[in-house]
N, C-alpha and C. Protein backbone atom coordinates (compact mmCIF):
# COMPACT_ATOMS: atom_id res chain seq x y z
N UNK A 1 -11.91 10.87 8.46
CA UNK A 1 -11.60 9.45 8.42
C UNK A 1 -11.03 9.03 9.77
N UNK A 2 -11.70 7.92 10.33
CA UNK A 2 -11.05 7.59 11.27
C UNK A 2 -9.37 7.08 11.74
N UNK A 3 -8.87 7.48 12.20
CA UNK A 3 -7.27 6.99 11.82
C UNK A 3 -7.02 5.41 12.61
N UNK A 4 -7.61 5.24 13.40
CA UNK A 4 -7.72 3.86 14.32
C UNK A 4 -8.02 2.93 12.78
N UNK A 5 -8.79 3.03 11.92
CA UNK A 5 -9.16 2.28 10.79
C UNK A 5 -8.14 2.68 9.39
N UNK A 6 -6.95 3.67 9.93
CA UNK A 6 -6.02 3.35 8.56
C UNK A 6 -4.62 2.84 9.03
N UNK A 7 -4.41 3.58 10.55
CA UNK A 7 -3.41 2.73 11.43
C UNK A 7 -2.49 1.64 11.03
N UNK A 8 -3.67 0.32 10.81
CA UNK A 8 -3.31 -0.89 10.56
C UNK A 8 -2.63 -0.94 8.77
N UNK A 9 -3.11 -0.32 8.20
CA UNK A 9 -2.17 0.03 7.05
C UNK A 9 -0.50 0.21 7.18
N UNK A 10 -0.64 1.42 8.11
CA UNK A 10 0.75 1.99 7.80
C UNK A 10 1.46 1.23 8.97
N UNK A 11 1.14 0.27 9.84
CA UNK A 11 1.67 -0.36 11.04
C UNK A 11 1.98 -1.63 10.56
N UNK A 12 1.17 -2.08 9.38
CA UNK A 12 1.55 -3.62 8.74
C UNK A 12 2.94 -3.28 7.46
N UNK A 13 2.52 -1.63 6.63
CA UNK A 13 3.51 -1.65 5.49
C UNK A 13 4.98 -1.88 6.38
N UNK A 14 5.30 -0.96 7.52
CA UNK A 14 6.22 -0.89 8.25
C UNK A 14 6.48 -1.81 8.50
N UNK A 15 6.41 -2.50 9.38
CA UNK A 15 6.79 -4.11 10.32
C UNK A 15 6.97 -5.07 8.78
N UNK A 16 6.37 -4.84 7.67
CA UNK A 16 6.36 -5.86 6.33
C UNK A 16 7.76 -5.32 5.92
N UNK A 17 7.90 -4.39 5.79
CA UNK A 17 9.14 -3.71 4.93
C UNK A 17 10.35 -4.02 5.39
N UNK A 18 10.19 -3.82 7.10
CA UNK A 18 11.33 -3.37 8.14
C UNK A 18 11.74 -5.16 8.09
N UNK A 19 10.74 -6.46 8.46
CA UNK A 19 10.94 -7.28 8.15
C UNK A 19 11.36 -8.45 6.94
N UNK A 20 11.17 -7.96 6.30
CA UNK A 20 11.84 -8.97 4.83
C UNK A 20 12.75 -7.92 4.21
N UNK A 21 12.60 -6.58 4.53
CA UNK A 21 13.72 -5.85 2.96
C UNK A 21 14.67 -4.86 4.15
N UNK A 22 14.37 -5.13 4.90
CA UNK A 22 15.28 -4.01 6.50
C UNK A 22 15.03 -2.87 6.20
N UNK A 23 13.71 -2.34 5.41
CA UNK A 23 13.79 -1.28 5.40
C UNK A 23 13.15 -0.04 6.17
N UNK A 24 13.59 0.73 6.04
CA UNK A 24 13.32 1.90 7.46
C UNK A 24 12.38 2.76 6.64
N UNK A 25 11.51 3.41 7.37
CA UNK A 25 10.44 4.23 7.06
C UNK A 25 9.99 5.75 7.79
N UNK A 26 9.89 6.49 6.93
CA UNK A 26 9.88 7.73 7.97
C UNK A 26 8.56 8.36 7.01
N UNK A 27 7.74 8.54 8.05
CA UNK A 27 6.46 9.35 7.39
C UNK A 27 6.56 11.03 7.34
N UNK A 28 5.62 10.84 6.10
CA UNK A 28 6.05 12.92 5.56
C UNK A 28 4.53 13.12 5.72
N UNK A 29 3.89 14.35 5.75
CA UNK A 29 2.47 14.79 5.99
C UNK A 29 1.73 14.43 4.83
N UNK A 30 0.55 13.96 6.04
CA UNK A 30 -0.45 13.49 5.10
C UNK A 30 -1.44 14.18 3.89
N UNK A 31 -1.68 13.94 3.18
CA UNK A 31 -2.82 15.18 2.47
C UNK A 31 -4.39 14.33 1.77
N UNK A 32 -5.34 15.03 1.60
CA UNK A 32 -6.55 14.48 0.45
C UNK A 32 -6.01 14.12 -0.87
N UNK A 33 -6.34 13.27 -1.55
CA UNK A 33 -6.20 13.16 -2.98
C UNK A 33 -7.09 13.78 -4.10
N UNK A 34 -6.72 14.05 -4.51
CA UNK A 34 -7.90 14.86 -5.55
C UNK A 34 -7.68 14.71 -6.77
N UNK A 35 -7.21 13.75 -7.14
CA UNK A 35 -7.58 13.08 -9.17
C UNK A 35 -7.08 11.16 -8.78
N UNK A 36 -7.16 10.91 -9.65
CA UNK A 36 -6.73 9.08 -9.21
C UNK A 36 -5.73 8.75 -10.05
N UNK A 37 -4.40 9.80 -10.76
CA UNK A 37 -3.46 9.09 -10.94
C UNK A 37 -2.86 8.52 -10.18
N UNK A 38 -1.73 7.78 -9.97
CA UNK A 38 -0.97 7.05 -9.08
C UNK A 38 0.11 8.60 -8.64
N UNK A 39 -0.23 7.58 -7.66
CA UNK A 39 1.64 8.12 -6.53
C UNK A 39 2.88 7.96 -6.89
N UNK A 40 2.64 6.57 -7.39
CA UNK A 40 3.90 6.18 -7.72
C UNK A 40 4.18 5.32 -8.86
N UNK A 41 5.02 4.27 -9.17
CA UNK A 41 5.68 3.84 -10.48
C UNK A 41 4.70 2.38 -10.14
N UNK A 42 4.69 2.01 -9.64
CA UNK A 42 4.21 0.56 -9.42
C UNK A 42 3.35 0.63 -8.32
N UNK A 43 1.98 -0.13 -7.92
CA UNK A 43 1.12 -0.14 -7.02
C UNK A 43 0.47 -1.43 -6.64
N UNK A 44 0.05 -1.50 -5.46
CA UNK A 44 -0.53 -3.22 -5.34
C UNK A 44 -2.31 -2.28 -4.34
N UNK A 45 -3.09 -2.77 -5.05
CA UNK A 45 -4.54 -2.70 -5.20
C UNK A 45 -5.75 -3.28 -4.18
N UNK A 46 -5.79 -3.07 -3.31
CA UNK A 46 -6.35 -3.76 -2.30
C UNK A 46 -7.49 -3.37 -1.88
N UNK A 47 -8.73 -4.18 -1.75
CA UNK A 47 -10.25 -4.21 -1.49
C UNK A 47 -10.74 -4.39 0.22
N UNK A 48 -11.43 -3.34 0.33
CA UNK A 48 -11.86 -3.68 1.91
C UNK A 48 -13.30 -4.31 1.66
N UNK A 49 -13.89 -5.31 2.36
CA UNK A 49 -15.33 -5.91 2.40
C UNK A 49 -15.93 -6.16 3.31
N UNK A 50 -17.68 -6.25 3.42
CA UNK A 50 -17.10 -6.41 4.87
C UNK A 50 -17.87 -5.25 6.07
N UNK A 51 -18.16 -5.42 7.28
CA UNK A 51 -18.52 -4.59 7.62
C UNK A 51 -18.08 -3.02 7.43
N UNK A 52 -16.69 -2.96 6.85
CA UNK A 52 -16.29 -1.77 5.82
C UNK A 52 -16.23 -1.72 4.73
N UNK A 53 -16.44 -0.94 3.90
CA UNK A 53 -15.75 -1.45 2.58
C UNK A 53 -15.37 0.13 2.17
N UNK A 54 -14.01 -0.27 1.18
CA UNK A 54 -13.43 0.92 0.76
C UNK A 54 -12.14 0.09 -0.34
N UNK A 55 -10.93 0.93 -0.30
CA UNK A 55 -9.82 0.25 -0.97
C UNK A 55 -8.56 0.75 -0.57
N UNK A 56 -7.36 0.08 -1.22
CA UNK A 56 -6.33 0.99 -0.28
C UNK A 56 -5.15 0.93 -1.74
N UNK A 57 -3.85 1.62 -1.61
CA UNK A 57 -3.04 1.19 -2.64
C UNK A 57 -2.08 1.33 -1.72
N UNK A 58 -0.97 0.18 -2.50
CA UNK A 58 0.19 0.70 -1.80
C UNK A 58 1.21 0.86 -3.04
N UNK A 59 1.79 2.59 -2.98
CA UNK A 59 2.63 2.63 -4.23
C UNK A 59 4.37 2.86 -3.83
N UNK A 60 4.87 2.76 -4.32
CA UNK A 60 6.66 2.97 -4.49
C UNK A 60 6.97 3.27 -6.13
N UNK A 61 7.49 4.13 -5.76
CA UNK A 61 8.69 4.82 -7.13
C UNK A 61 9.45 3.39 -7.75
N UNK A 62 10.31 3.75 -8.62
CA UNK A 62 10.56 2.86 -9.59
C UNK A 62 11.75 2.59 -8.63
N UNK A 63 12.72 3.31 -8.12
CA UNK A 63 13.92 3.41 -7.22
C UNK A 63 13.76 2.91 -5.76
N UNK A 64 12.79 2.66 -5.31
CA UNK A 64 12.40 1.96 -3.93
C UNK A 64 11.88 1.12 -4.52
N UNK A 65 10.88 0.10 -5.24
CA UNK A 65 10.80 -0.95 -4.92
C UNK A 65 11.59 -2.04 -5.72
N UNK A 66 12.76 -1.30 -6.84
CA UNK A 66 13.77 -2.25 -7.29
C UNK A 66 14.79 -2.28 -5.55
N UNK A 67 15.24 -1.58 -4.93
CA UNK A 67 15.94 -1.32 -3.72
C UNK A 67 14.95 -2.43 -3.20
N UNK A 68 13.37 -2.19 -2.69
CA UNK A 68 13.16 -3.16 -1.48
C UNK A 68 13.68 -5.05 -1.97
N UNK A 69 12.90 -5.33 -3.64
CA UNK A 69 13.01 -6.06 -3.95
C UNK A 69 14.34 -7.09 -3.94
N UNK A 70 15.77 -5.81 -4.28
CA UNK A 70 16.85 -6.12 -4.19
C UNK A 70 17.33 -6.48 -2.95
N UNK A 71 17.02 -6.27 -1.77
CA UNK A 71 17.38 -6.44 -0.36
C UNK A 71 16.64 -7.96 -0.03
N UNK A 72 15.30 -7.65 -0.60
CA UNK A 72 14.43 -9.05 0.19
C UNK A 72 15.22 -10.34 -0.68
N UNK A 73 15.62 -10.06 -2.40
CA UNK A 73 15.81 -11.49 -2.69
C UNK A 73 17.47 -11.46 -2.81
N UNK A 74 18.40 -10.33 -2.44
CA UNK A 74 19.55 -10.29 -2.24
C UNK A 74 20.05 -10.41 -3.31
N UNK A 75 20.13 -9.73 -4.59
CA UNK A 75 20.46 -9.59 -5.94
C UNK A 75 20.10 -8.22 -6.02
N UNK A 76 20.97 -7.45 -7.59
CA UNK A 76 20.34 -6.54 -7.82
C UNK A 76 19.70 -5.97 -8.80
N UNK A 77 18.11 -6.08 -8.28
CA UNK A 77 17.36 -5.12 -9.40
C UNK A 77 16.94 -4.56 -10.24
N UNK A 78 17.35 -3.85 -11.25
CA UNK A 78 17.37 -2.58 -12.25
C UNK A 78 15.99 -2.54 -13.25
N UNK A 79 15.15 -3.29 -13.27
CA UNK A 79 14.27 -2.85 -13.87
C UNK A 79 12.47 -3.47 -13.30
N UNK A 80 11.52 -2.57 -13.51
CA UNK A 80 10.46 -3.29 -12.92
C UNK A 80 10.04 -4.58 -14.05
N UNK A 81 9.90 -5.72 -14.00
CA UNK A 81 9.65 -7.33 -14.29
C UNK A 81 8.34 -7.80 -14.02
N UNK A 82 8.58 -8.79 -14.33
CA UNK A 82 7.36 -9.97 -13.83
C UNK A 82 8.09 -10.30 -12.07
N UNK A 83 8.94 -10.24 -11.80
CA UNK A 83 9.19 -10.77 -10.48
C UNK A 83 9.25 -9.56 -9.49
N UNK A 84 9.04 -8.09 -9.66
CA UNK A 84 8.92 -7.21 -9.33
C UNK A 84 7.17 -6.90 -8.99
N UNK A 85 6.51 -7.22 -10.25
CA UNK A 85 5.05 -6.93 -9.75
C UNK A 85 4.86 -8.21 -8.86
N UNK A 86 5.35 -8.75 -9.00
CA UNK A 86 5.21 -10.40 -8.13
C UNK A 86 5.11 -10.01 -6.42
N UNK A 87 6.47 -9.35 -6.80
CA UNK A 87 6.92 -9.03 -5.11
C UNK A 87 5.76 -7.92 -4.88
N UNK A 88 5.56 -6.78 -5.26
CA UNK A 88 4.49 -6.06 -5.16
C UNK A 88 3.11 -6.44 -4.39
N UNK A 89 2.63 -7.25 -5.31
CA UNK A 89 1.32 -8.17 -4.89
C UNK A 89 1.85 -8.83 -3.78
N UNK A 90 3.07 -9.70 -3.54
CA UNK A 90 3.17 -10.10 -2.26
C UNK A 90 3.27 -9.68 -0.93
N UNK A 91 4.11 -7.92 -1.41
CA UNK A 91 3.68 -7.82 -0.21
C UNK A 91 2.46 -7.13 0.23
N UNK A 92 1.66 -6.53 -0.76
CA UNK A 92 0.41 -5.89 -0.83
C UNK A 92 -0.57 -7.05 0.11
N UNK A 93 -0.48 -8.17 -0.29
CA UNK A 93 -1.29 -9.16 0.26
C UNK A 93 -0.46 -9.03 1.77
N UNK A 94 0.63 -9.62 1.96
CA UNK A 94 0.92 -9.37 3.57
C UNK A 94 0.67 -8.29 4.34
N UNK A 95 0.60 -6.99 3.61
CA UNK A 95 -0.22 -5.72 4.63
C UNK A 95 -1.71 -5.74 4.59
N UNK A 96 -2.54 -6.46 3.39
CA UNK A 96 -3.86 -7.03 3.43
C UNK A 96 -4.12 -7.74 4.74
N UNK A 97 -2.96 -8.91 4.83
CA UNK A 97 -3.54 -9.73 6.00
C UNK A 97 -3.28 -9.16 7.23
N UNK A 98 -2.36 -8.54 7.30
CA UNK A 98 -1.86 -7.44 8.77
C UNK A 98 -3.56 -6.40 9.35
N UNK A 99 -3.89 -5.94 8.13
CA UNK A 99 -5.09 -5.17 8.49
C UNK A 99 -6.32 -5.99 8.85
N UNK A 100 -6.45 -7.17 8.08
CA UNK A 100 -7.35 -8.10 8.39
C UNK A 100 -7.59 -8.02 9.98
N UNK A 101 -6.36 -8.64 10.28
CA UNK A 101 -5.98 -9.18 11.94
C UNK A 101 -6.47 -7.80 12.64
N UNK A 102 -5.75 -6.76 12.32
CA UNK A 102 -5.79 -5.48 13.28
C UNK A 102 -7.24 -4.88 13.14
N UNK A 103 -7.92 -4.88 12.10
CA UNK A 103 -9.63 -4.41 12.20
C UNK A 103 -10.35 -5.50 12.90
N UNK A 104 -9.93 -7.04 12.55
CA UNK A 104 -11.02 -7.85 13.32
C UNK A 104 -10.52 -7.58 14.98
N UNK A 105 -9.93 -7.15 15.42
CA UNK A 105 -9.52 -6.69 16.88
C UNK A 105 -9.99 -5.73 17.36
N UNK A 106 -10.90 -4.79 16.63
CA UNK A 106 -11.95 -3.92 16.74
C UNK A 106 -12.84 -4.22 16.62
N UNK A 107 -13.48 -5.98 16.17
CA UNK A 107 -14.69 -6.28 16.49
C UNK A 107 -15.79 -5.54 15.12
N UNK A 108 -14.28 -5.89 14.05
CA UNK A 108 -15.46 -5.24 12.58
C UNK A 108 -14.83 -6.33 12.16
N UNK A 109 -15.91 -7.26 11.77
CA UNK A 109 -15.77 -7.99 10.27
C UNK A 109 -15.25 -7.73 9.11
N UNK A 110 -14.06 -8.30 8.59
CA UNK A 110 -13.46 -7.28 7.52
C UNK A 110 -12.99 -8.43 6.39
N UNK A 111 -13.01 -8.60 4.84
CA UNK A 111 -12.06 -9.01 3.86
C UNK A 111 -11.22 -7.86 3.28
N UNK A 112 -10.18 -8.34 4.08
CA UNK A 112 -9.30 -7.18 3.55
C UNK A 112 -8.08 -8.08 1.95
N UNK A 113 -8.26 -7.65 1.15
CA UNK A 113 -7.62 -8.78 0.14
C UNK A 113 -7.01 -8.06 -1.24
N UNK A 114 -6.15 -8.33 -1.71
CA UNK A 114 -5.00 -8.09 -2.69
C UNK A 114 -5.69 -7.98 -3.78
N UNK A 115 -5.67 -7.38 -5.14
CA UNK A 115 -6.56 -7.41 -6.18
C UNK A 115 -5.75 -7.58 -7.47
N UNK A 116 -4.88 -6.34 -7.29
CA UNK A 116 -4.22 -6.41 -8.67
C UNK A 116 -2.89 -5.41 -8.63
N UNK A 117 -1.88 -5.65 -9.08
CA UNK A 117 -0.75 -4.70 -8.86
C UNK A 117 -1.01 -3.55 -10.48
N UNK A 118 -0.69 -2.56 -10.28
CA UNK A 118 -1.06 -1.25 -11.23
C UNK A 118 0.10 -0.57 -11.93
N UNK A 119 0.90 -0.92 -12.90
CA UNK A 119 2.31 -0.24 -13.02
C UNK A 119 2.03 0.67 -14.12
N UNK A 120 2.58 1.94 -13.81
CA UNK A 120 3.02 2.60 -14.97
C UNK A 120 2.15 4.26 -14.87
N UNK A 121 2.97 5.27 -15.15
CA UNK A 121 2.24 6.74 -14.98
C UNK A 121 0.74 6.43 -15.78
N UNK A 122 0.11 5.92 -16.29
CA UNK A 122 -1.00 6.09 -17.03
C UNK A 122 -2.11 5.41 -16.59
N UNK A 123 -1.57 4.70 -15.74
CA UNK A 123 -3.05 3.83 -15.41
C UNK A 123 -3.38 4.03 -13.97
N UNK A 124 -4.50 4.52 -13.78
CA UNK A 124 -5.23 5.08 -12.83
C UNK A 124 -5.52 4.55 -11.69
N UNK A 125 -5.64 5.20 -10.40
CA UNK A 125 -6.26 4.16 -9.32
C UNK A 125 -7.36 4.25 -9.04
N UNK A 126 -8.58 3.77 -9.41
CA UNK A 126 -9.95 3.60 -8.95
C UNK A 126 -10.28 3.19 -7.92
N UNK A 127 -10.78 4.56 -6.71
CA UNK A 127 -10.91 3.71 -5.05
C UNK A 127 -12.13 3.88 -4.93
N UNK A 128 -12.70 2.29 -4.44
CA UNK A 128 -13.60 2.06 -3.97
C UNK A 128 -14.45 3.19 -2.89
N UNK A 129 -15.10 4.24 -3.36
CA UNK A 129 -15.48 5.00 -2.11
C UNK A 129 -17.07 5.41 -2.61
N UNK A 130 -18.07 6.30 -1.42
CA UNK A 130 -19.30 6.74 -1.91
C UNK A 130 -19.28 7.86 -0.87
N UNK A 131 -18.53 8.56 -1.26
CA UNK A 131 -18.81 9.76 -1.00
C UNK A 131 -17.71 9.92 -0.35
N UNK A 132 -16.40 9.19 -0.15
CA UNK A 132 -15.25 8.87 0.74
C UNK A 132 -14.34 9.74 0.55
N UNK A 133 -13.24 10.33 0.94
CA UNK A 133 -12.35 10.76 0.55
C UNK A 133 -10.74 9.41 0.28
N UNK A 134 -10.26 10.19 -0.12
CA UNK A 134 -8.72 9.18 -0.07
C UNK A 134 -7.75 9.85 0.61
N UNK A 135 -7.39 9.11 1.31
CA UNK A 135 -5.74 10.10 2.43
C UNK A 135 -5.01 9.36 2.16
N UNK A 136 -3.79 10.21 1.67
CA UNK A 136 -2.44 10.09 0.96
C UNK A 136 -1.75 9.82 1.86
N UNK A 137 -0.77 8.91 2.47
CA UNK A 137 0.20 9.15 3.31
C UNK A 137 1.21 8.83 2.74
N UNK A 138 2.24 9.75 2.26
CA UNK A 138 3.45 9.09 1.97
C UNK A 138 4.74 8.91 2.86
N UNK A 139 5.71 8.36 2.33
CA UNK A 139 6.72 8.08 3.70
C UNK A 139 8.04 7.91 2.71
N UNK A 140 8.87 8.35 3.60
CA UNK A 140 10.62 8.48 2.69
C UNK A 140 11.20 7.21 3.22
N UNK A 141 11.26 6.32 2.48
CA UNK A 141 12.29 5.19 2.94
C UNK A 141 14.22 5.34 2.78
N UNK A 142 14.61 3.99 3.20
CA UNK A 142 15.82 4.32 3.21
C UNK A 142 16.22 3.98 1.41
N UNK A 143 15.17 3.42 0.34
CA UNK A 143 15.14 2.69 -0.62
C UNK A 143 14.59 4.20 -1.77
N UNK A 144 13.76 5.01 -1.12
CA UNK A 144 12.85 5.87 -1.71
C UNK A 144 11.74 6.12 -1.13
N UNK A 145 10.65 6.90 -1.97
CA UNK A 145 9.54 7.27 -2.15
C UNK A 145 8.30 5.83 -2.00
N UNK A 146 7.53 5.83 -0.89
CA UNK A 146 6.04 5.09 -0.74
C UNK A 146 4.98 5.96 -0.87
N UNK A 147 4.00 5.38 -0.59
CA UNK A 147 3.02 5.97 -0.50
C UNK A 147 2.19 4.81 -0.28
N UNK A 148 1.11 4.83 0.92
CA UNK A 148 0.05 4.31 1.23
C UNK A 148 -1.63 5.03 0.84
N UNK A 149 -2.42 5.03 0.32
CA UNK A 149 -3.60 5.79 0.07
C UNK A 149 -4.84 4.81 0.50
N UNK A 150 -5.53 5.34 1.44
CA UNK A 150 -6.63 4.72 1.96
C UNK A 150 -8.12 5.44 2.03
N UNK A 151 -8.98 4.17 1.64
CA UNK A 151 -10.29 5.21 1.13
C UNK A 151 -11.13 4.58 1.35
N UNK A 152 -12.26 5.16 2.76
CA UNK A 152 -13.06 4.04 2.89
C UNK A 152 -14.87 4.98 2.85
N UNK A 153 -15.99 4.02 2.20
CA UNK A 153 -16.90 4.31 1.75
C UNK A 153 -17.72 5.68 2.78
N UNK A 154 -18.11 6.82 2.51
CA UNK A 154 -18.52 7.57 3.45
C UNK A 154 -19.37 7.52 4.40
């Protein structure tokens, strides 16, 4: 997989996080995925189209994204909500549009766009791929456990 084409992922979650929730990010080694449960407790679902196409997730534990949530709206937290998957999808869509910008700067046509947020150990992530692999990247925040997974068509 090219990394110039997942880059913009983990360069938009960062600058998104670091900007609205102050939160700090430290990446742990990457690996393949090999079944499509989730990473994590909650996920936001995102479609590549487009002179690429593939999909991406972005997941957090139940303990990082009540923490990011709690920082961005300055209250605290304690359970995942309707205003929790809210925030999810929102910011799923703001690292959507971050990648948008950063692939069309490579001169690839891209809809990069938000789909659906995914909560809960049981429900699966279905990535868009044909023959693709998925690369896991997760990262230790100052909030918890992320994970970015990107998967684009072979």
């Amino acid at each position: 997989m090219d990394v110039t084409l997942v880059n913009p992922f983990v360069e938009g979650a960062l600058h998104i996080l670091d900007t609205t929730a102050f939160v700090k990010v430290k990446p742990e080694p990457p690996f393949l995925k090999k079944d499509s449960r989730p990473q994590g407790d909650i996920s936001g679902i995102i479609e590549i189209s487009g002179d690429l196409k593939g999909s991406a997730a972005i997941s957090f534990s139940e303990k990082c994204i009540l923490g990011i949530v709690s920082a961005m709206f300055g209250e605290d937290m304690t359970e995942i909500n309707e205003e929790i998957t809210d925030a999810v999808g929102e910011i799923s869509n703001m690292i959507a549009g971050h990648v948008t910008t950063k692939i069309a700067e490579m001169d690839k046509r891209v809809k990069v766009k938000f789909v659906k947020v995914c909560a809960g150990a049981d429900e699966n992530i279905e990535h868009i791929k044909d023959g693709g692999q998925v690369l896991v990247l997760p990262f230790r925040t100052t909030k918890g456990k992320m994970v970015i997974e990107v998967c684009y068509d072979g």
